[in-house]
N, C-alpha and C. Protein backbone atom coordinates (compact mmCIF):
# COMPACT_ATOMS: atom_id res chain seq x y z
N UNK A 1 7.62 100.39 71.85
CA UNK A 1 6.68 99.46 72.48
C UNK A 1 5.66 98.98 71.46
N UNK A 2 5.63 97.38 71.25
CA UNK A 2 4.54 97.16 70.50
C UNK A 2 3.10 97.30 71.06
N UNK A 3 2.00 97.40 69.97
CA UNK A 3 0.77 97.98 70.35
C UNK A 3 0.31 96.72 71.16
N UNK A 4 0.67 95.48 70.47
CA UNK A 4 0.05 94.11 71.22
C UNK A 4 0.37 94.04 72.96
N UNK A 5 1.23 94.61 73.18
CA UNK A 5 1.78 94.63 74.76
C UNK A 5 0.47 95.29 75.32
N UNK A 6 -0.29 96.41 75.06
CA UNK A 6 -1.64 97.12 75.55
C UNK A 6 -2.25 95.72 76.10
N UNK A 7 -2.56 95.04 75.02
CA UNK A 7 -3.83 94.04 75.51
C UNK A 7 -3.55 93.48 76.72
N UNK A 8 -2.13 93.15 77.36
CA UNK A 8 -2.12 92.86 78.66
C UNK A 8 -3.17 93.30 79.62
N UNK A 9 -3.19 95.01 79.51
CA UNK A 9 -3.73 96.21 80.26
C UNK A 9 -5.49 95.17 80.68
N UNK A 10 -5.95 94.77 79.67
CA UNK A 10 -6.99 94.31 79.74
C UNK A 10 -7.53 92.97 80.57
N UNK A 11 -6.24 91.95 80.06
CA UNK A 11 -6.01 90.92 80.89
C UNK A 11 -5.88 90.81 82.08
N UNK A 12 -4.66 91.81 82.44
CA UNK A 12 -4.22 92.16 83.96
C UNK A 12 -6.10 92.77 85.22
N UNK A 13 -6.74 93.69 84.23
CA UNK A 13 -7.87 94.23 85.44
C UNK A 13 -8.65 93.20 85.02
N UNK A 14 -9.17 92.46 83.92
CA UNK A 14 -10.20 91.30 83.80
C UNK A 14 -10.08 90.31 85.40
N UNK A 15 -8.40 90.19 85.19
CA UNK A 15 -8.16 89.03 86.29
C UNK A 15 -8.23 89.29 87.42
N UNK A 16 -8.09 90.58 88.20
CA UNK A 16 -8.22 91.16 89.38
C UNK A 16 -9.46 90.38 90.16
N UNK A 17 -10.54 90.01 89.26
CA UNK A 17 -11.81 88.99 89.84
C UNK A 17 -11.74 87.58 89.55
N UNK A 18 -12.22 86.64 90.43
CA UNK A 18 -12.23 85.70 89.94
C UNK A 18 -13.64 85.32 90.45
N UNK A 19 -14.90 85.65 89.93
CA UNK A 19 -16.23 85.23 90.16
C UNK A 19 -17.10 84.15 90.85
N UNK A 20 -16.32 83.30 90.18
CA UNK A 20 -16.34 82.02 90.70
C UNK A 20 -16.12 81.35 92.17
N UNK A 21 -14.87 82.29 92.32
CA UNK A 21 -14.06 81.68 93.78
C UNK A 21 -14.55 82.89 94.74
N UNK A 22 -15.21 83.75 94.09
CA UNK A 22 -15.70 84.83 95.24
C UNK A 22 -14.55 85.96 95.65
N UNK A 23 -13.32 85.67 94.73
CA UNK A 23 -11.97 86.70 95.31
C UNK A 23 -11.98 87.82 94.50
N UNK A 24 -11.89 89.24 94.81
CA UNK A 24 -11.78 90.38 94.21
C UNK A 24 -10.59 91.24 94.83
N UNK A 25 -8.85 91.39 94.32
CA UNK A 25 -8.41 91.88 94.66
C UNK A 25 -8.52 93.34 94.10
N UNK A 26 -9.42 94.27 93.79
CA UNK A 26 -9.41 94.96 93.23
C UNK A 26 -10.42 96.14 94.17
N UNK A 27 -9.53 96.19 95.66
CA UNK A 27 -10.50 96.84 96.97
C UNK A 27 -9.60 98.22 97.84
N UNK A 28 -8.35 98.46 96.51
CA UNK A 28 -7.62 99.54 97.12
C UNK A 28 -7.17 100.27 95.86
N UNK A 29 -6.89 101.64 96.01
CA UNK A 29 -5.85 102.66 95.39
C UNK A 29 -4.67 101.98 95.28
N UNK A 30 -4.14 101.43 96.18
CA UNK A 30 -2.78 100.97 95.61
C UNK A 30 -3.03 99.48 94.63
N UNK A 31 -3.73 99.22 94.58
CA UNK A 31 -4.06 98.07 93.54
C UNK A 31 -4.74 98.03 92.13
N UNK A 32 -5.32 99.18 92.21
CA UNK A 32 -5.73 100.19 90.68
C UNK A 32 -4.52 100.45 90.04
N UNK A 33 -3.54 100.97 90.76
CA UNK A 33 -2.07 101.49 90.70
C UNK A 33 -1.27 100.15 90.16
N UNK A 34 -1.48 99.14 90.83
CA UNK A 34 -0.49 97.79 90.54
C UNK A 34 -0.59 97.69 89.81
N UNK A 35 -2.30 97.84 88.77
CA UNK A 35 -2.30 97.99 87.46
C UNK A 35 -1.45 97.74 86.66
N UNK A 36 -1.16 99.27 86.48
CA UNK A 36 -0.21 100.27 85.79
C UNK A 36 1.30 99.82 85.20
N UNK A 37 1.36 98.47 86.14
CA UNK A 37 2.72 97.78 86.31
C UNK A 37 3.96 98.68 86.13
N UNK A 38 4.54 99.08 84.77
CA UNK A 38 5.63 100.45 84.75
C UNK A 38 5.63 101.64 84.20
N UNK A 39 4.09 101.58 84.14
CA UNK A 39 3.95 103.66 83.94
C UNK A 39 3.56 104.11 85.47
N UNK A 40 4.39 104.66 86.07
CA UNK A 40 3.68 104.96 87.44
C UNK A 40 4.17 106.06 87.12
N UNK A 41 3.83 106.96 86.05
CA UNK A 41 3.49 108.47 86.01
C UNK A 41 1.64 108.49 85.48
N UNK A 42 1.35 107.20 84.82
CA UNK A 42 -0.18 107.33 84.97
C UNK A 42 -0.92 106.89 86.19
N UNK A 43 0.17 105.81 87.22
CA UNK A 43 -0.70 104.99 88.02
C UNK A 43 -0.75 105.86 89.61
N UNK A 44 0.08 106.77 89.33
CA UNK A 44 -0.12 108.22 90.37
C UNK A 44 -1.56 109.04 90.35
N UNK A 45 -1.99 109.00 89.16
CA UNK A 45 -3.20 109.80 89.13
C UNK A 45 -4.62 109.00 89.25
N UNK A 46 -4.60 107.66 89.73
CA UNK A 46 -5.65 107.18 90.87
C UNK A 46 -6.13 107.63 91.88
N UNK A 47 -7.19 107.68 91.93
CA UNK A 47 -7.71 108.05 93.61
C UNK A 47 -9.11 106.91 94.09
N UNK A 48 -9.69 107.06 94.83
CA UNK A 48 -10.07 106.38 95.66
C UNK A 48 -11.36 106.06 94.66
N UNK A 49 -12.11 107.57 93.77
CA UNK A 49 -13.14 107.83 92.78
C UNK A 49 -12.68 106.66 92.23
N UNK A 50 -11.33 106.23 91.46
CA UNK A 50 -11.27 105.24 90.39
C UNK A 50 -11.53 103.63 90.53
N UNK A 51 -11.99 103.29 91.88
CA UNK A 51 -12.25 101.93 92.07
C UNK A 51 -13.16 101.48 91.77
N UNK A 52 -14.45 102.21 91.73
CA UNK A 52 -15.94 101.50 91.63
C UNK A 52 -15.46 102.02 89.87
N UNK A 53 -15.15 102.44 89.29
CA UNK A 53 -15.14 103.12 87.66
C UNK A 53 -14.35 101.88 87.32
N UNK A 54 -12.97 101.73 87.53
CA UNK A 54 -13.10 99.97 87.37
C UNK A 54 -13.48 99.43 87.21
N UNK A 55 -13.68 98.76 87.99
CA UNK A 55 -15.12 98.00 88.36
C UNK A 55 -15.90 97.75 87.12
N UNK A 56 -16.51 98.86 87.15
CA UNK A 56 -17.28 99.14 86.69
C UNK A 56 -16.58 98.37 84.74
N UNK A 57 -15.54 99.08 84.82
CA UNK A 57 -14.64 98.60 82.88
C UNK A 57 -14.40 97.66 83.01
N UNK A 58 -14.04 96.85 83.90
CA UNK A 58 -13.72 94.93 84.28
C UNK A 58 -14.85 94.49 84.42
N UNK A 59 -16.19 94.50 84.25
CA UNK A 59 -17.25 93.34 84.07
C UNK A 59 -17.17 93.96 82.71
N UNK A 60 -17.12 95.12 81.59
CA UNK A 60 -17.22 95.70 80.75
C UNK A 60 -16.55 94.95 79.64
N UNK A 61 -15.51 94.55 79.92
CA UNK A 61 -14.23 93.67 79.68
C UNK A 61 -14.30 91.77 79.02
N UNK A 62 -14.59 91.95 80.67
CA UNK A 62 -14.72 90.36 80.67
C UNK A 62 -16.23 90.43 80.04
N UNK A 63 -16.87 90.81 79.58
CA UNK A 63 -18.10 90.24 79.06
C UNK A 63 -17.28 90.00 77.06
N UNK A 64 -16.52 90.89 76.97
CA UNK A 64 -15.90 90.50 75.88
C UNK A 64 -15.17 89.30 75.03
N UNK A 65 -14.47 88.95 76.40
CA UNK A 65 -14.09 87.99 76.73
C UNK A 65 -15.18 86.57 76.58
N UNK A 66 -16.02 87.18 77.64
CA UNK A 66 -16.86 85.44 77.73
C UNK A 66 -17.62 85.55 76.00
N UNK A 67 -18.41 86.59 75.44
CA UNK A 67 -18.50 86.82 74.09
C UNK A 67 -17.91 85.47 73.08
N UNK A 68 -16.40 86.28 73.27
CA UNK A 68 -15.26 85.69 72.41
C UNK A 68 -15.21 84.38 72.85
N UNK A 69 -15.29 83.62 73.87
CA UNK A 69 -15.30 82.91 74.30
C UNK A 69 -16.62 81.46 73.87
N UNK A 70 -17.64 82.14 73.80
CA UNK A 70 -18.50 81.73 73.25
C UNK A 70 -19.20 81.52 71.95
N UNK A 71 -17.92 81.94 71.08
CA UNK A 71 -17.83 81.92 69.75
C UNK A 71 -19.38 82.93 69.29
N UNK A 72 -19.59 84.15 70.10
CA UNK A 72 -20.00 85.31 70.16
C UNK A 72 -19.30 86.09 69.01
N UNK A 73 -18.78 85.99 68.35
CA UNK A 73 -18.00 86.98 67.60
C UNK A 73 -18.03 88.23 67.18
N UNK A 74 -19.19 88.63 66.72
CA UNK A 74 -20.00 89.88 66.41
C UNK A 74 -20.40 90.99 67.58
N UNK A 75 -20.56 90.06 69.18
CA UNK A 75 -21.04 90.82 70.25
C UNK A 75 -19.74 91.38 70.40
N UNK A 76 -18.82 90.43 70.54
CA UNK A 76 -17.46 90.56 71.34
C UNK A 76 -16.99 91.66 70.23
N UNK A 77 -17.22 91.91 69.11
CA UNK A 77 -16.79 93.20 68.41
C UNK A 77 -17.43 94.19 68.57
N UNK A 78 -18.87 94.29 68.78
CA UNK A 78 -19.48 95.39 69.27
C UNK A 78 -19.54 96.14 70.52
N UNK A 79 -19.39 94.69 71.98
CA UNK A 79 -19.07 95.16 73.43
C UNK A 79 -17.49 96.11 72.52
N UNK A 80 -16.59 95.39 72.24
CA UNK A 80 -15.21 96.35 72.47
C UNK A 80 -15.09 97.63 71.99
N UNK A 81 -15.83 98.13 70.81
CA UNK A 81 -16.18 99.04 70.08
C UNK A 81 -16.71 100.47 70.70
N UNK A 82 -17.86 99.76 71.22
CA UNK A 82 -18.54 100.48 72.76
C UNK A 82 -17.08 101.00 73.64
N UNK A 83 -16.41 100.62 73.87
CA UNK A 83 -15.66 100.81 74.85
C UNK A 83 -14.36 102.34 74.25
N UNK A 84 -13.96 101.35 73.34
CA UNK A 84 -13.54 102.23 71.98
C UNK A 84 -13.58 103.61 71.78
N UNK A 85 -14.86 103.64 71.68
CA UNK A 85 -15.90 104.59 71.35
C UNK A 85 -15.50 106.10 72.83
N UNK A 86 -16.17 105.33 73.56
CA UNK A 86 -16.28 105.92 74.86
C UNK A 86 -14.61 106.42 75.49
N UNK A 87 -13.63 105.48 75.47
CA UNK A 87 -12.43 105.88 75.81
C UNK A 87 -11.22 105.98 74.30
N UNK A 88 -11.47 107.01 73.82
CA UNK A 88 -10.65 106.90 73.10
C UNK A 88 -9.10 107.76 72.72
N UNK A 89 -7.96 106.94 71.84
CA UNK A 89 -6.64 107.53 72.40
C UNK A 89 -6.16 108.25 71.01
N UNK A 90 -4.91 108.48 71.08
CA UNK A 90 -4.41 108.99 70.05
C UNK A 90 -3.12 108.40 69.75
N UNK A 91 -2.82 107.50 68.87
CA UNK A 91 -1.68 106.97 67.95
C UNK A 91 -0.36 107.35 67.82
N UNK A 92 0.56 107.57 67.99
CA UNK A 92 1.71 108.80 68.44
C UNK A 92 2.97 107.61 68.00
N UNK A 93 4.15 108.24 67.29
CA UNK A 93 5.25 107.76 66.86
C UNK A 93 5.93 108.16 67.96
N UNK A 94 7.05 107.37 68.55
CA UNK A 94 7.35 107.73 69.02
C UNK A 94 8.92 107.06 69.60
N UNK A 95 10.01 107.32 70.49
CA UNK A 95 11.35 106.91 69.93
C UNK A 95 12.43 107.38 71.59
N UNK A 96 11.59 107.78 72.40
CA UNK A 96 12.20 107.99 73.50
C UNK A 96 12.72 106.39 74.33
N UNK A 97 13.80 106.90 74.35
CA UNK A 97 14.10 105.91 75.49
C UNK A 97 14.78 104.61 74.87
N UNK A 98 14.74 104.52 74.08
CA UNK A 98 15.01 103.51 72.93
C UNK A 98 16.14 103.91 71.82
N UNK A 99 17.03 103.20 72.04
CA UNK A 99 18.26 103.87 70.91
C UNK A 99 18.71 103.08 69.65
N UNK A 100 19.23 102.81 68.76
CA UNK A 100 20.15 101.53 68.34
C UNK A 100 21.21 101.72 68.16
N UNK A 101 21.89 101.41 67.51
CA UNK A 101 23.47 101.28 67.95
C UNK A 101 24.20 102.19 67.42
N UNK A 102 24.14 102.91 66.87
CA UNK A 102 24.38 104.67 66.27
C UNK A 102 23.68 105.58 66.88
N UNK A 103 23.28 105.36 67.99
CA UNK A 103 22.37 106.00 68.43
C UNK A 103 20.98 106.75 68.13
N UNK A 104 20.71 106.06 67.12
CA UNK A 104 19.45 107.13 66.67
C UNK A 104 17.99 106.47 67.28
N UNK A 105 17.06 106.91 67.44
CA UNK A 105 15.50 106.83 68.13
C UNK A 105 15.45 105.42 67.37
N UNK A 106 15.08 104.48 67.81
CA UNK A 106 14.21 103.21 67.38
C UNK A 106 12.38 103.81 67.16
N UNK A 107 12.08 103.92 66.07
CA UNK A 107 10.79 104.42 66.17
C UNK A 107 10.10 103.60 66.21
N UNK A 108 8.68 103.30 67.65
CA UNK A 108 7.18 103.14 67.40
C UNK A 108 6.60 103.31 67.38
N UNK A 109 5.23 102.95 67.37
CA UNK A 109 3.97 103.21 67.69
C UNK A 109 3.86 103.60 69.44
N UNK A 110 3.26 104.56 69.67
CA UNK A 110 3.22 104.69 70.93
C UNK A 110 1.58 105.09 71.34
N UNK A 111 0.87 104.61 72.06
CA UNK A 111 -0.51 104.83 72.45
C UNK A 111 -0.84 106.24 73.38
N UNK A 112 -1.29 107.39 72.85
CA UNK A 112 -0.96 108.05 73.90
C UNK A 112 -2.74 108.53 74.38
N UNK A 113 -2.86 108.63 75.83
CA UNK A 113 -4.07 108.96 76.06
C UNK A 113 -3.94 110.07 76.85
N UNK A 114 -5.29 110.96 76.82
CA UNK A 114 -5.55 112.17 77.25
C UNK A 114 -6.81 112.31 77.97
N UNK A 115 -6.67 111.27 79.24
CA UNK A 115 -7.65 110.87 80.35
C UNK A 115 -7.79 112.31 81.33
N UNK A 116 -9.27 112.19 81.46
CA UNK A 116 -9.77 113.04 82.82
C UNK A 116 -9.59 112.57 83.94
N UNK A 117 -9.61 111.20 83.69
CA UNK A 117 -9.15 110.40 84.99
C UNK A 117 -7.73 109.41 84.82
N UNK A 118 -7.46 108.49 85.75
CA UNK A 118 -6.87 107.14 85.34
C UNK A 118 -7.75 106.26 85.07
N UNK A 119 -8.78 106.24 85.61
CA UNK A 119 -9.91 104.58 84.72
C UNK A 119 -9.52 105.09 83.46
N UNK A 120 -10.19 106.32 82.96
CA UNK A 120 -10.16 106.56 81.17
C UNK A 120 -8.93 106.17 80.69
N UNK A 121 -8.04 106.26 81.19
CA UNK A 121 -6.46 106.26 80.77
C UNK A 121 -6.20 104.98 80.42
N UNK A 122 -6.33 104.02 81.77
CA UNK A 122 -6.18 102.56 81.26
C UNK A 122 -7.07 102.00 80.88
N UNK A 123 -8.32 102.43 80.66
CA UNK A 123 -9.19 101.86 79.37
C UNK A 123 -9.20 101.67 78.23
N UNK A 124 -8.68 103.08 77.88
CA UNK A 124 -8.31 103.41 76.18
C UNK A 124 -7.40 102.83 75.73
N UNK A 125 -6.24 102.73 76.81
CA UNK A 125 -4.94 101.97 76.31
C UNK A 125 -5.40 100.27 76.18
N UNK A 126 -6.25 99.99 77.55
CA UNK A 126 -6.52 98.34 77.17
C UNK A 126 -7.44 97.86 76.41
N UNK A 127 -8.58 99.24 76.00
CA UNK A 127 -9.49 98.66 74.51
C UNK A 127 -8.59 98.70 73.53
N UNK A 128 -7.88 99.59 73.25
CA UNK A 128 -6.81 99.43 72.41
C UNK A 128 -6.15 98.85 71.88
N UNK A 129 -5.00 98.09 72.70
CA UNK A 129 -4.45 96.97 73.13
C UNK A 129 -5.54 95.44 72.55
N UNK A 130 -6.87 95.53 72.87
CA UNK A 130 -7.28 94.05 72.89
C UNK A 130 -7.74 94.15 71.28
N UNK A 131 -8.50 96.03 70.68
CA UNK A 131 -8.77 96.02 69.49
C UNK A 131 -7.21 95.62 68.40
N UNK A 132 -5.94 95.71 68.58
CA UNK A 132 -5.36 95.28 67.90
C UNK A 132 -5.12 93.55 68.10
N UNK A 133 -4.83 93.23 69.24
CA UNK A 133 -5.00 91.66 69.00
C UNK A 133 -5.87 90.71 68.67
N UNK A 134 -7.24 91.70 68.94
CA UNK A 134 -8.30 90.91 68.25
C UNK A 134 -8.38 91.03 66.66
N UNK A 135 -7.60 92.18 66.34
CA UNK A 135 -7.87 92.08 64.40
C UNK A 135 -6.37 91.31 64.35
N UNK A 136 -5.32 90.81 64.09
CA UNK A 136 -4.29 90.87 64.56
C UNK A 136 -4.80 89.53 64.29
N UNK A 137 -4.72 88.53 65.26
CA UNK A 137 -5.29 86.99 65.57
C UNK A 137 -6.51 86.62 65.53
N UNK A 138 -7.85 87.33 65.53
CA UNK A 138 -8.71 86.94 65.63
C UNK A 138 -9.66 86.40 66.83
N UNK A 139 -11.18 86.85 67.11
CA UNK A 139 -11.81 86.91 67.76
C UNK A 139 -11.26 85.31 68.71
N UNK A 140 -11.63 84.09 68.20
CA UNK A 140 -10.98 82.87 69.02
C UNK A 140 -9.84 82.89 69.68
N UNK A 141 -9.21 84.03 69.68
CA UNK A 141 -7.67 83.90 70.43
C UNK A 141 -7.98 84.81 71.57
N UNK A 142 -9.39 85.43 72.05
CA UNK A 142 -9.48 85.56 73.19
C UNK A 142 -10.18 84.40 74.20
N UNK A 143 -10.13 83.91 74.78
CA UNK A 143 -10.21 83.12 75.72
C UNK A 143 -10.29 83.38 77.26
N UNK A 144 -11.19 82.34 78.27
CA UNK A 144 -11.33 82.05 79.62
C UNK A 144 -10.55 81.12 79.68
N UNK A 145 -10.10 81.00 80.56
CA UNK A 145 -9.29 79.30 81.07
C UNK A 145 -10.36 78.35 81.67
N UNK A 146 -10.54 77.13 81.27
CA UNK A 146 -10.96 76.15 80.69
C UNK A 146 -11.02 75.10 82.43
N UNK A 147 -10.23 75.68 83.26
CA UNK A 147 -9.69 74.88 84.18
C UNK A 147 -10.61 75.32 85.18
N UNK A 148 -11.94 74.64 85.69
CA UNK A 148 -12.60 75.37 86.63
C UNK A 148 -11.91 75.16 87.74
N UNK A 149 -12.68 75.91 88.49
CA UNK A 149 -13.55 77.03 88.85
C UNK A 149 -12.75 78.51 88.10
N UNK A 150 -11.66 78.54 87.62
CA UNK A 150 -10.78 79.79 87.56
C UNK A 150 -11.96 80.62 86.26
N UNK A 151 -11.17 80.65 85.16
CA UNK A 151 -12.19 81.52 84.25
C UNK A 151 -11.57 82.41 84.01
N UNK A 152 -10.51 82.78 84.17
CA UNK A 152 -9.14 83.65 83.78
C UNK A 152 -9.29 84.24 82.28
N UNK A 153 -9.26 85.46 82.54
CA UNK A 153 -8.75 85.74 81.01
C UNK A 153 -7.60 85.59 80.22
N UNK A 154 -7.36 85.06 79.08
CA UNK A 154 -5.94 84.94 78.68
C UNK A 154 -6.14 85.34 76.98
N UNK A 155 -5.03 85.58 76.33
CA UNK A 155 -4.53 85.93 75.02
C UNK A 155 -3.89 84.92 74.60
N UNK A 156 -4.64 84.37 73.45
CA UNK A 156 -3.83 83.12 72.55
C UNK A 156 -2.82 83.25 71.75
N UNK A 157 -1.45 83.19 71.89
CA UNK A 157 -1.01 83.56 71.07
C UNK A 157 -0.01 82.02 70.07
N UNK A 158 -0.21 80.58 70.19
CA UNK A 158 0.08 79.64 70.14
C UNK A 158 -0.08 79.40 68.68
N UNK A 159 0.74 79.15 67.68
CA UNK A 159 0.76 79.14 66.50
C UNK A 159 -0.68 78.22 66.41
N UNK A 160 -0.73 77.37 66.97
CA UNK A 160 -1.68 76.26 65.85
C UNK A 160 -3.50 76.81 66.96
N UNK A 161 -3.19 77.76 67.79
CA UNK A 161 -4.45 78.28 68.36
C UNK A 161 -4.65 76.62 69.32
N UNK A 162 -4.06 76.53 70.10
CA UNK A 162 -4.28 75.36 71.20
C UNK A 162 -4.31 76.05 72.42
N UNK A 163 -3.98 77.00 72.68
CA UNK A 163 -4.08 77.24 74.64
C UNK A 163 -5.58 77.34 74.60
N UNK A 164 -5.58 76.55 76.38
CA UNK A 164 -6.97 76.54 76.69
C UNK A 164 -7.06 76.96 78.30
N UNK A 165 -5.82 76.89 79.05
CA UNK A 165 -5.76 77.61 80.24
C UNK A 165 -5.22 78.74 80.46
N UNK A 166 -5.36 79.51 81.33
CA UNK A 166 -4.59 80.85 81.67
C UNK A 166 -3.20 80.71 81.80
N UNK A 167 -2.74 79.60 82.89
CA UNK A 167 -1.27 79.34 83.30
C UNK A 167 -0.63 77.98 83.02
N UNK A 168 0.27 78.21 83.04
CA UNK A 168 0.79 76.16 83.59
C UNK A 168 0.18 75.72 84.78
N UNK A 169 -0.08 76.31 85.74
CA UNK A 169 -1.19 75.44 87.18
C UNK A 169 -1.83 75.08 86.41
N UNK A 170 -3.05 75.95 86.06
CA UNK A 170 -4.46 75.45 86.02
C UNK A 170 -4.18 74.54 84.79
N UNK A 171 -3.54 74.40 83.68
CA UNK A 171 -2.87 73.36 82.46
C UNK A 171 -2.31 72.61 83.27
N UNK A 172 -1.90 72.14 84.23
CA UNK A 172 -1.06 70.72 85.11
C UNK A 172 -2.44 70.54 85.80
N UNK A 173 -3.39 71.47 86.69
CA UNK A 173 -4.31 70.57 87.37
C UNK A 173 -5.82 70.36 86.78
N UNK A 174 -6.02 71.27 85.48
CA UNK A 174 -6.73 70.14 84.62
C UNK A 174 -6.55 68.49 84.14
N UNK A 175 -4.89 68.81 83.96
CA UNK A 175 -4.53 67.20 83.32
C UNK A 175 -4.48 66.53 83.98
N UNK A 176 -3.71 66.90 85.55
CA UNK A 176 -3.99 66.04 86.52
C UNK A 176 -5.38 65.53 87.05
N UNK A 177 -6.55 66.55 87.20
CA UNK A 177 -7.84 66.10 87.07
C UNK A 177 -8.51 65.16 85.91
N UNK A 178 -7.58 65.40 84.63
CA UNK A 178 -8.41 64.29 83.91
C UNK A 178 -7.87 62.82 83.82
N UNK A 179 -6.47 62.54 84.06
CA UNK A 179 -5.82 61.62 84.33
C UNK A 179 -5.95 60.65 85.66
N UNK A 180 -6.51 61.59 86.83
CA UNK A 180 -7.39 61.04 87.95
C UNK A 180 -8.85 60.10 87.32
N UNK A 181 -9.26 60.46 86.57
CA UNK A 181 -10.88 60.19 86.21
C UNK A 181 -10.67 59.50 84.96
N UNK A 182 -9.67 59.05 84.42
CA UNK A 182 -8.91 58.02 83.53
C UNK A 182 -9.26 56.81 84.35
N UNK A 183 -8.28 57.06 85.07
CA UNK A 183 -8.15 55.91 86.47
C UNK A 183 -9.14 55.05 86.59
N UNK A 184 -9.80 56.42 87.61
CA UNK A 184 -11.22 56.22 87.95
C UNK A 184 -11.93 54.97 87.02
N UNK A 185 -12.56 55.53 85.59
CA UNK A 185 -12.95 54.86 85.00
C UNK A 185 -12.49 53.45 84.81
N UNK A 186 -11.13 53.51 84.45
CA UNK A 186 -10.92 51.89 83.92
C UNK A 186 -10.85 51.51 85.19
N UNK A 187 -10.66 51.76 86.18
CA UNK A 187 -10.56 50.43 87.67
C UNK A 187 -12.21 50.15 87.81
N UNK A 188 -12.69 50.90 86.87
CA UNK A 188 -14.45 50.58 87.67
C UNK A 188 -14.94 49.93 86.86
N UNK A 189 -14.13 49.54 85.51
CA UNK A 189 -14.80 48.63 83.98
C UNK A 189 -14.41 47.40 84.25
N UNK A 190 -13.29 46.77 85.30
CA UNK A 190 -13.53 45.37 85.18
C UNK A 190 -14.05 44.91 86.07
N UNK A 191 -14.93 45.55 87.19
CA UNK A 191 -15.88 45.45 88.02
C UNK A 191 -17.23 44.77 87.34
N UNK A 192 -17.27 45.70 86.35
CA UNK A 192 -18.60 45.82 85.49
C UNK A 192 -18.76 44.88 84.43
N UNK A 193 -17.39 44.59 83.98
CA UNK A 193 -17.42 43.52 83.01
C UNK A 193 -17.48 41.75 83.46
N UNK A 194 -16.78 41.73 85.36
CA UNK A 194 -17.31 40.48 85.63
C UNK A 194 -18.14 40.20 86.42
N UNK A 195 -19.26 41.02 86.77
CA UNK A 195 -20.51 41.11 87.04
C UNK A 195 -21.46 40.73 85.85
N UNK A 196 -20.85 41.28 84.77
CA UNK A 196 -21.43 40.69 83.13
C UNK A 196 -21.32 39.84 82.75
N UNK A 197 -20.00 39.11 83.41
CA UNK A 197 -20.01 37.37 82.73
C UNK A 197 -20.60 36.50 83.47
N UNK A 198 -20.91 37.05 85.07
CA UNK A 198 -20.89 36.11 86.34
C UNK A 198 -22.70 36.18 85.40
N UNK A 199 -23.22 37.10 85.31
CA UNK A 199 -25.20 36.97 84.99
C UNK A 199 -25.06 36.63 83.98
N UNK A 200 -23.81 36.19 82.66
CA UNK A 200 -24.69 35.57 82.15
C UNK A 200 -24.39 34.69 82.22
N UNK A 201 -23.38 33.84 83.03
CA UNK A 201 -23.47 32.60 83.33
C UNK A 201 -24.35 31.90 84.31
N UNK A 202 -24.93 32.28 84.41
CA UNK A 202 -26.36 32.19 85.78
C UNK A 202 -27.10 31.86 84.76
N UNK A 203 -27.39 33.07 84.01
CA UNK A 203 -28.73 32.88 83.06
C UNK A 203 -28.64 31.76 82.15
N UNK A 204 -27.22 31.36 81.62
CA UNK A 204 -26.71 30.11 80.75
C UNK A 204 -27.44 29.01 81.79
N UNK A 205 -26.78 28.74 82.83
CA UNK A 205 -27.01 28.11 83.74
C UNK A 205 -28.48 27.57 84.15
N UNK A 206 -29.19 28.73 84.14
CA UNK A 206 -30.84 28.60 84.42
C UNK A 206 -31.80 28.07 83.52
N UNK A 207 -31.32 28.62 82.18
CA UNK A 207 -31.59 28.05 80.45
C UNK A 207 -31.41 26.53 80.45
N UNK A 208 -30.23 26.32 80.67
CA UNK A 208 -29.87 24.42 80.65
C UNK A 208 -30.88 24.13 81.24
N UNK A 209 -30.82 24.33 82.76
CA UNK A 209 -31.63 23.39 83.87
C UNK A 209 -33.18 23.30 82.92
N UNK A 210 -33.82 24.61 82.95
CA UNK A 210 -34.87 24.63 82.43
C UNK A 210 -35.51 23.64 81.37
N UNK A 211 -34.33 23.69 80.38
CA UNK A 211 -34.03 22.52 79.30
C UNK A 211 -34.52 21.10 79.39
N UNK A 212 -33.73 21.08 80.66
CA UNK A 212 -33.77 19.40 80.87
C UNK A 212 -34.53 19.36 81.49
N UNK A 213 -35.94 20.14 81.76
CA UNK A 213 -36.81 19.68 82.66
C UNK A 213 -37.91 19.61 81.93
């Protein structure tokens, strides 16, 4: 398993909120657990204690995020560090489960943590996870999505550093929102432009008379 797959861990509980829209699916044990996506030998050892502790590491998180986001660079290394610090794992080679074609262990890197709880568990793994993609790509390749109201956390991983939304939705109904207000604009400029010829042909108009009087 590559180490960059962790940073999901981070992405996945960041997004559980969406601030903005007022939605927090993040109000049960079995949804701490959904987490976990396919270790459910760590996402068993949740309990009811681990929701507000959440919580609590997902505003912890996303402040990293908005940081990075804000071309913060230095905070967004120090918030993650903090985190780091506080949950930390142990590095492990490792080759289970994984064969190649002679059968021998495919060896990787494997993240291994030694949590009192499950918050600690998937903390360490998702500071982890975000501390390698942030040295890896660099502080700008963490990102919010761009597409309000959302605010999504996402991981850049786009050769030339262009993503600016979380998904293809919110990337189709930004464009569709700005292609609306394209519109908008030019149907309302030749309004404006023969309202501009009609005054100054008035004023041409008013100039002559004046003239000849």
């Amino acid at each position: 398993m590559e180490l960059a797959y962790y940073s999901d861990y981070a992405v996945r509980l960041v997004n559980s909120e969406e601030p903005a829209r007022g939605k927090d699916s993040l109000t049960s044990v079995e949804a701490v657990r959904d987490l976990f996506a396919g270790n459910q030998q760590a996402a068993r050892r949740a309990t009811d204690a681990d929701l507000t502790r959440f919580r609590s590491v997902r505003a912890r998180l996303r402040a990293v995020f908005e940081a990075a986001d804000k071309g913060e660079e230095t905070l967004a290394v120090d918030l993650l560090n903090s985190l780091l610090l506080e949950f930390p794992v142990s590095p492990q080679i490792s080759g289970h489960d994984v064969r190649d074609e002679d059968g021998r262990p495919l060896w990787h890197m494997h993240l291994a943590d030694h949590p009192s709880n499950a918050t600690a568990g998937y903390t360490a793994i998702a500071a982890m996870g975000l501390a390698f993609h942030l040295t890896e790509y660099g502080v700008d390749r963490l990102g919010l999505c761009e597409a309000a109201p959302c605010r999504n956390a996402y991981l850049d991983t786009s050769t030339n550093r262009s993503r600016r939304y979380c998904s293809d939705r919110c990337a189709t109904r930004a464009n569709v929102a700005a292609y609306r207000a394209r519109k908008r604009l030019e149907a309302e400029r030749p309004g404006r432009s023969e309202g501009s010829i009609g005054l100054a042909a008035e004023t041409a108009q008013h100039t002559s008379a004046s003239g000849e009087r």
